[in-house]
N, C-alpha and C. Protein backbone atom coordinates (compact mmCIF):
# COMPACT_ATOMS: atom_id res chain seq x y z
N UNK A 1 2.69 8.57 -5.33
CA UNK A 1 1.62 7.74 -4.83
C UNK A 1 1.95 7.21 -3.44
N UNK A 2 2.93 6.96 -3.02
CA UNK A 2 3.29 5.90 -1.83
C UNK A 2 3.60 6.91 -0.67
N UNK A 3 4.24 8.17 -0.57
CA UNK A 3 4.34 9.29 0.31
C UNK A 3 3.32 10.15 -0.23
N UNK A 4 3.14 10.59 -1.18
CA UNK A 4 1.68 11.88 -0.98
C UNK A 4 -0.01 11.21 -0.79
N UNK A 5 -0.08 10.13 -1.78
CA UNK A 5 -1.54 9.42 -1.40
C UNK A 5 -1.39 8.16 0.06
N UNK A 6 -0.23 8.23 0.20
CA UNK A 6 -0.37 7.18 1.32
C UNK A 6 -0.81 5.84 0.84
N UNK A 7 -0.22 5.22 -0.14
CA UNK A 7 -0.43 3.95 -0.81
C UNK A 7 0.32 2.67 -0.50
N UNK A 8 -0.20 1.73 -0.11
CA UNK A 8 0.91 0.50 -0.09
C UNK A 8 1.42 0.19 -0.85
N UNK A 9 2.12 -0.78 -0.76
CA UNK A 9 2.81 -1.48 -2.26
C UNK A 9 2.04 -1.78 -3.08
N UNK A 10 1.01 -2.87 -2.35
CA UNK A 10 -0.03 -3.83 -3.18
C UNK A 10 -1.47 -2.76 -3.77
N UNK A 11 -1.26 -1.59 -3.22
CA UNK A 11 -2.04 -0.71 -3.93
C UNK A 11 -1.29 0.06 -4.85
N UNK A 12 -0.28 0.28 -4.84
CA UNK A 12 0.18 0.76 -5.84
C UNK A 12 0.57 -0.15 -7.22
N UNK A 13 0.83 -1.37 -6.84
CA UNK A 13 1.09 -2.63 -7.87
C UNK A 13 -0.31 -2.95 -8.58
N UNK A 14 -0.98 -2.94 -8.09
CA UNK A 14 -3.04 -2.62 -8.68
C UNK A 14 -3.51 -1.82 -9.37
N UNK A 15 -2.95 -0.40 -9.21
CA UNK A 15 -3.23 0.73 -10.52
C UNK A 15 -2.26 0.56 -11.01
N UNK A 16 -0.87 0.11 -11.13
CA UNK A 16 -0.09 0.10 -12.33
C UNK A 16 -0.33 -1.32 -13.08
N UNK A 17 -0.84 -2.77 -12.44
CA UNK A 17 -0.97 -3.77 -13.02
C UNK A 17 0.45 -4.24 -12.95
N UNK A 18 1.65 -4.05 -12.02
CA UNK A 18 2.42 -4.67 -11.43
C UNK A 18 2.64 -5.53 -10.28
N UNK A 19 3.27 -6.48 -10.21
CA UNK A 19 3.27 -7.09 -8.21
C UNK A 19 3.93 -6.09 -7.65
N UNK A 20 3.12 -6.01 -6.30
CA UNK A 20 3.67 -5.34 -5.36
C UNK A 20 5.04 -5.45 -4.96
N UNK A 21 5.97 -6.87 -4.98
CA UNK A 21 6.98 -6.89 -4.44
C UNK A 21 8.29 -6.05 -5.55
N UNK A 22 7.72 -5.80 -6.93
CA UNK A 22 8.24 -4.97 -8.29
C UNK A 22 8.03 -3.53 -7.36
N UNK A 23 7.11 -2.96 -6.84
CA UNK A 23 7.29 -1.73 -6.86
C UNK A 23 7.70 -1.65 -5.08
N UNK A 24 8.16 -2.65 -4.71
CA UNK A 24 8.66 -2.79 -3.32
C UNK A 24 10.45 -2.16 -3.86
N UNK A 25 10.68 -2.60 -4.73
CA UNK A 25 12.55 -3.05 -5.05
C UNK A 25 12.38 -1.88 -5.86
N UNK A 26 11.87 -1.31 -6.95
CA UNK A 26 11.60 0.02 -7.73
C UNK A 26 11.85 1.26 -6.28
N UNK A 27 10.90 0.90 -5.36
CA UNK A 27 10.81 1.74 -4.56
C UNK A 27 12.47 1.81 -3.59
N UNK A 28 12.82 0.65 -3.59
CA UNK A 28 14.05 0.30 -2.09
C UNK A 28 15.55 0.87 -3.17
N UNK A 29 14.92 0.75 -4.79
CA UNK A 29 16.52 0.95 -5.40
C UNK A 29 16.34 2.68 -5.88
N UNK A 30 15.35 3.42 -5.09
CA UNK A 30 15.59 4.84 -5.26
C UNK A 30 15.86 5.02 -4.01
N UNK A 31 16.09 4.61 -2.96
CA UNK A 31 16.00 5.10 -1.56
C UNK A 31 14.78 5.55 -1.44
N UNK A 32 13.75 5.30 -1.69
CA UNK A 32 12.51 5.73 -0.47
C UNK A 32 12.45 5.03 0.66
N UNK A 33 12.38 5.70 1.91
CA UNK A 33 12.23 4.70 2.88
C UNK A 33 10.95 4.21 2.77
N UNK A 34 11.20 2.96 3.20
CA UNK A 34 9.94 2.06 3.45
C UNK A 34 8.37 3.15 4.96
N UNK A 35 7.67 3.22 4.87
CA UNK A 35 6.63 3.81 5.91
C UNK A 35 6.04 3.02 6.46
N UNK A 36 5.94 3.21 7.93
CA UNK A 36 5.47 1.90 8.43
C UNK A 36 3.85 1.86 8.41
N UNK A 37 2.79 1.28 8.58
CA UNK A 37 1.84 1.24 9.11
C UNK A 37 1.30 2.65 10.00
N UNK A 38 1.57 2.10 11.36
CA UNK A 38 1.40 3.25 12.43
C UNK A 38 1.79 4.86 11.65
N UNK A 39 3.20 4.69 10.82
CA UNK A 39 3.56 6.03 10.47
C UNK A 39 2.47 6.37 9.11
N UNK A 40 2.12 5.78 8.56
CA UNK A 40 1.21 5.76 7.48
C UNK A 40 -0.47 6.22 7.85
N UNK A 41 -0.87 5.51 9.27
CA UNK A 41 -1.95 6.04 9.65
C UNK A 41 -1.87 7.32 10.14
N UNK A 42 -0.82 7.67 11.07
CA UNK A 42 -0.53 9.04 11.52
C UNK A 42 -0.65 10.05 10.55
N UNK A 43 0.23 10.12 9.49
CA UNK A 43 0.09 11.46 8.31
C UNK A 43 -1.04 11.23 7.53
N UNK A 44 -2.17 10.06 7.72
CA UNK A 44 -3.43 9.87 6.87
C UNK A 44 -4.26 11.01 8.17
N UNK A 45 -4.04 10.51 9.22
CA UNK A 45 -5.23 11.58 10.00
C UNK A 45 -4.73 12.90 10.17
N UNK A 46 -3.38 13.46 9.97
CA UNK A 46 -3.13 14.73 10.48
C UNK A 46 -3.48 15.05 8.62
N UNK A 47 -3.57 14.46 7.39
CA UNK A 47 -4.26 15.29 6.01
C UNK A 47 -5.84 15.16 6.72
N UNK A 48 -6.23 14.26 7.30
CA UNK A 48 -7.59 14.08 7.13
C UNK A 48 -8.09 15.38 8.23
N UNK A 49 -7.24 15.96 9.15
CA UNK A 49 -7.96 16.99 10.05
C UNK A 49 -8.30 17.84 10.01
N UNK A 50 -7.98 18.75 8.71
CA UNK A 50 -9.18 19.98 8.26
C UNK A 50 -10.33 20.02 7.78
N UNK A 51 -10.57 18.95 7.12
CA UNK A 51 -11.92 18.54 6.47
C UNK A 51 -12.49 18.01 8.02
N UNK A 52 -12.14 17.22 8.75
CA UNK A 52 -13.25 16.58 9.71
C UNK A 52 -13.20 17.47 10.94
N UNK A 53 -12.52 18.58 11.30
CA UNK A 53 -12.74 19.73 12.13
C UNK A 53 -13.58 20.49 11.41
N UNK A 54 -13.48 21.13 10.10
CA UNK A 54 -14.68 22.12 9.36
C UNK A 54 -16.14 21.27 9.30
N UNK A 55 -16.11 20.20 9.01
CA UNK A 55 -17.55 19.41 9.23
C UNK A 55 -18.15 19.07 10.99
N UNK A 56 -17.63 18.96 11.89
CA UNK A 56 -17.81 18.70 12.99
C UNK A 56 -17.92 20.04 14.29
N UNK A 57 -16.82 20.93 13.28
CA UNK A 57 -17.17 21.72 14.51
C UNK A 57 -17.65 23.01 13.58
N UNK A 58 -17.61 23.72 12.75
CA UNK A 58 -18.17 24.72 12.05
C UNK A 58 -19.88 24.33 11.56
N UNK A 59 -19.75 22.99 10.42
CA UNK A 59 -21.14 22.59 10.58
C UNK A 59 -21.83 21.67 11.09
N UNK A 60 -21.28 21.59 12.26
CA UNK A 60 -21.96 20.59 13.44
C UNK A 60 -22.67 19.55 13.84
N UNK A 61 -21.22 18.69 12.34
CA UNK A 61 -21.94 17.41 12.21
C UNK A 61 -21.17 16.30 13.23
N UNK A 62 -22.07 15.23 13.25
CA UNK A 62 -21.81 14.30 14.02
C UNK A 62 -21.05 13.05 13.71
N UNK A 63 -20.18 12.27 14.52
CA UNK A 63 -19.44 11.45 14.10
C UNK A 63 -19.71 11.00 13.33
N UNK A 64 -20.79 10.34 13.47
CA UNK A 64 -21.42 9.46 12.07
C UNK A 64 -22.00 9.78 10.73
N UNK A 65 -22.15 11.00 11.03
CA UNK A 65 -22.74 11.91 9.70
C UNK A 65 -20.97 12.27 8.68
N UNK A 66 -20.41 12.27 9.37
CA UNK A 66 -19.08 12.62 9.01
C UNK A 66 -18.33 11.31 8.54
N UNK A 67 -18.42 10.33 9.46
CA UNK A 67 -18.48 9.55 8.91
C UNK A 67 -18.85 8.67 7.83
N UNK A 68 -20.00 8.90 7.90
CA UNK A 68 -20.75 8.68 5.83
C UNK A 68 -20.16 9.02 5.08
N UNK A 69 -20.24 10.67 4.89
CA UNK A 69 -19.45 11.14 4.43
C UNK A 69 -18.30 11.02 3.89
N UNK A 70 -17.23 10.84 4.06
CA UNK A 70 -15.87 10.42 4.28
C UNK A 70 -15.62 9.16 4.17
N UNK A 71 -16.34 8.03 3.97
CA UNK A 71 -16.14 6.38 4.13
C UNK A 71 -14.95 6.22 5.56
N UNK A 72 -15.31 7.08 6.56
CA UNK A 72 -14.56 6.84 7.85
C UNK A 72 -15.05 5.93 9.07
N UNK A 73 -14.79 5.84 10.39
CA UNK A 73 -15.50 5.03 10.85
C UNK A 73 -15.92 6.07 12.23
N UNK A 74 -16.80 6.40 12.91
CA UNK A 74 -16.76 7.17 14.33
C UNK A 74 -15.38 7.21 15.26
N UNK A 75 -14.54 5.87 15.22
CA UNK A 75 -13.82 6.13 16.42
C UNK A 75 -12.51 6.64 15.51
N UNK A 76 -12.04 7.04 13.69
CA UNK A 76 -11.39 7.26 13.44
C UNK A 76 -11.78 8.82 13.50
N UNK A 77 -12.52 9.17 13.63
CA UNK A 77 -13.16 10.60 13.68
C UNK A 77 -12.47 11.17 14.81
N UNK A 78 -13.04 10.56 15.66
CA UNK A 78 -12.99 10.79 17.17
C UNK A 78 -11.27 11.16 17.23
N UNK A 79 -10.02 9.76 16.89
CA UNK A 79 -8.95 9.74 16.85
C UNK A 79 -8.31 11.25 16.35
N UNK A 80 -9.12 11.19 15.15
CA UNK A 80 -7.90 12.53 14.54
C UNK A 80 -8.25 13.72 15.27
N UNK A 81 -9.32 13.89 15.68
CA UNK A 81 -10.18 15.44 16.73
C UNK A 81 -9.05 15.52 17.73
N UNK A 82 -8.83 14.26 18.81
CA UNK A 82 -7.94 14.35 19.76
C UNK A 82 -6.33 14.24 19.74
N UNK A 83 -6.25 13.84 18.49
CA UNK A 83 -4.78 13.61 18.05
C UNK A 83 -4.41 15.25 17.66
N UNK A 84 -5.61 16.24 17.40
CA UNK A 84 -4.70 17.54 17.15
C UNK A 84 -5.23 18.85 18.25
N UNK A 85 -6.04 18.02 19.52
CA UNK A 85 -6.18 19.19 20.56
C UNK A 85 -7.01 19.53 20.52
N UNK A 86 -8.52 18.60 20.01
CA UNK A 86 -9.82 19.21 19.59
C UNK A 86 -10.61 18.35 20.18
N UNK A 87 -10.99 19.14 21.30
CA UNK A 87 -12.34 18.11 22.27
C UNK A 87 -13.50 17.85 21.51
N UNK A 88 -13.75 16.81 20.86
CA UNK A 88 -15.22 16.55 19.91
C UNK A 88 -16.46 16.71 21.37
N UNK A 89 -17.35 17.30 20.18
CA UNK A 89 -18.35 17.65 21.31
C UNK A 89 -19.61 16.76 20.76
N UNK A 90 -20.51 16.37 21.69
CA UNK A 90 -21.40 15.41 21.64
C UNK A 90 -22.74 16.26 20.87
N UNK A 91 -23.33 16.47 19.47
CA UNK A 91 -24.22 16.95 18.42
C UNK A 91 -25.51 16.20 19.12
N UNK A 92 -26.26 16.74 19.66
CA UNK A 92 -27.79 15.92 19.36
C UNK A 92 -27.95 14.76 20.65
N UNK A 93 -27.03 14.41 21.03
CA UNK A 93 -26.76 13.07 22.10
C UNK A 93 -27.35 12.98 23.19
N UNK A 94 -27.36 14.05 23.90
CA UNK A 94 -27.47 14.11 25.62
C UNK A 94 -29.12 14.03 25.28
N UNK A 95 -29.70 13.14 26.00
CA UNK A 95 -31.25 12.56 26.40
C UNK A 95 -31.61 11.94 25.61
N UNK A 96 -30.82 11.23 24.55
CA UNK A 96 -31.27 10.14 23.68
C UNK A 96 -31.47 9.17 24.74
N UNK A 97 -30.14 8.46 25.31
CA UNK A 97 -30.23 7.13 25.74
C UNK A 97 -30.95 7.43 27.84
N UNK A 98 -32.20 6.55 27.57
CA UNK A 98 -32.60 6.43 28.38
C UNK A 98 -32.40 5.10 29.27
């Protein structure tokens, strides 16, 4: 749960019905390293970049449609596109805003 789903403590202490700081010391007396934040968001968007490259650029959906989708937000969209070398391209946009 904590390296493959990317779970915090306090989410992982919630589906087992333990405190988080129990599966903090469970976790520190096997040697798992602790994951930081930043490192936690990083390997969440490089799983999340095949699904939101096949929706965006094969069926040529738009941030926000993808966004629905996904319970994501546009600028996390945007993030993982450029975090792996993928210029997001603007769906529908050009002559909306007048």
């Amino acid at each position: 749960m904590y390296d493959e789903k990317l779970m915090t403590f306090q989410q992982i202490g919630d589906a087992l019905g333990i405190p988080w700081w129990d599966v903090k010391k469970i976790l520190r007396s096997h040697d798992v390293p602790p994951i930081s934040e930043a490192t936690r968001a990083r390997r969440r968007r490089q799983k999340d970049f095949e699904v939101i490259y096949q929706m965006h650029i094969t069926e040529q959906m738009t941030f926000v449609q993808i966004g629905q989708a996904l319970g994501r937000s546009a600028p996390y969209i945007r993030k993982v596109l450029e975090d792996n070398g993928v210029k997001p391209v603007n769906y529908g946009q050009i002559g909306r805003r007048r």
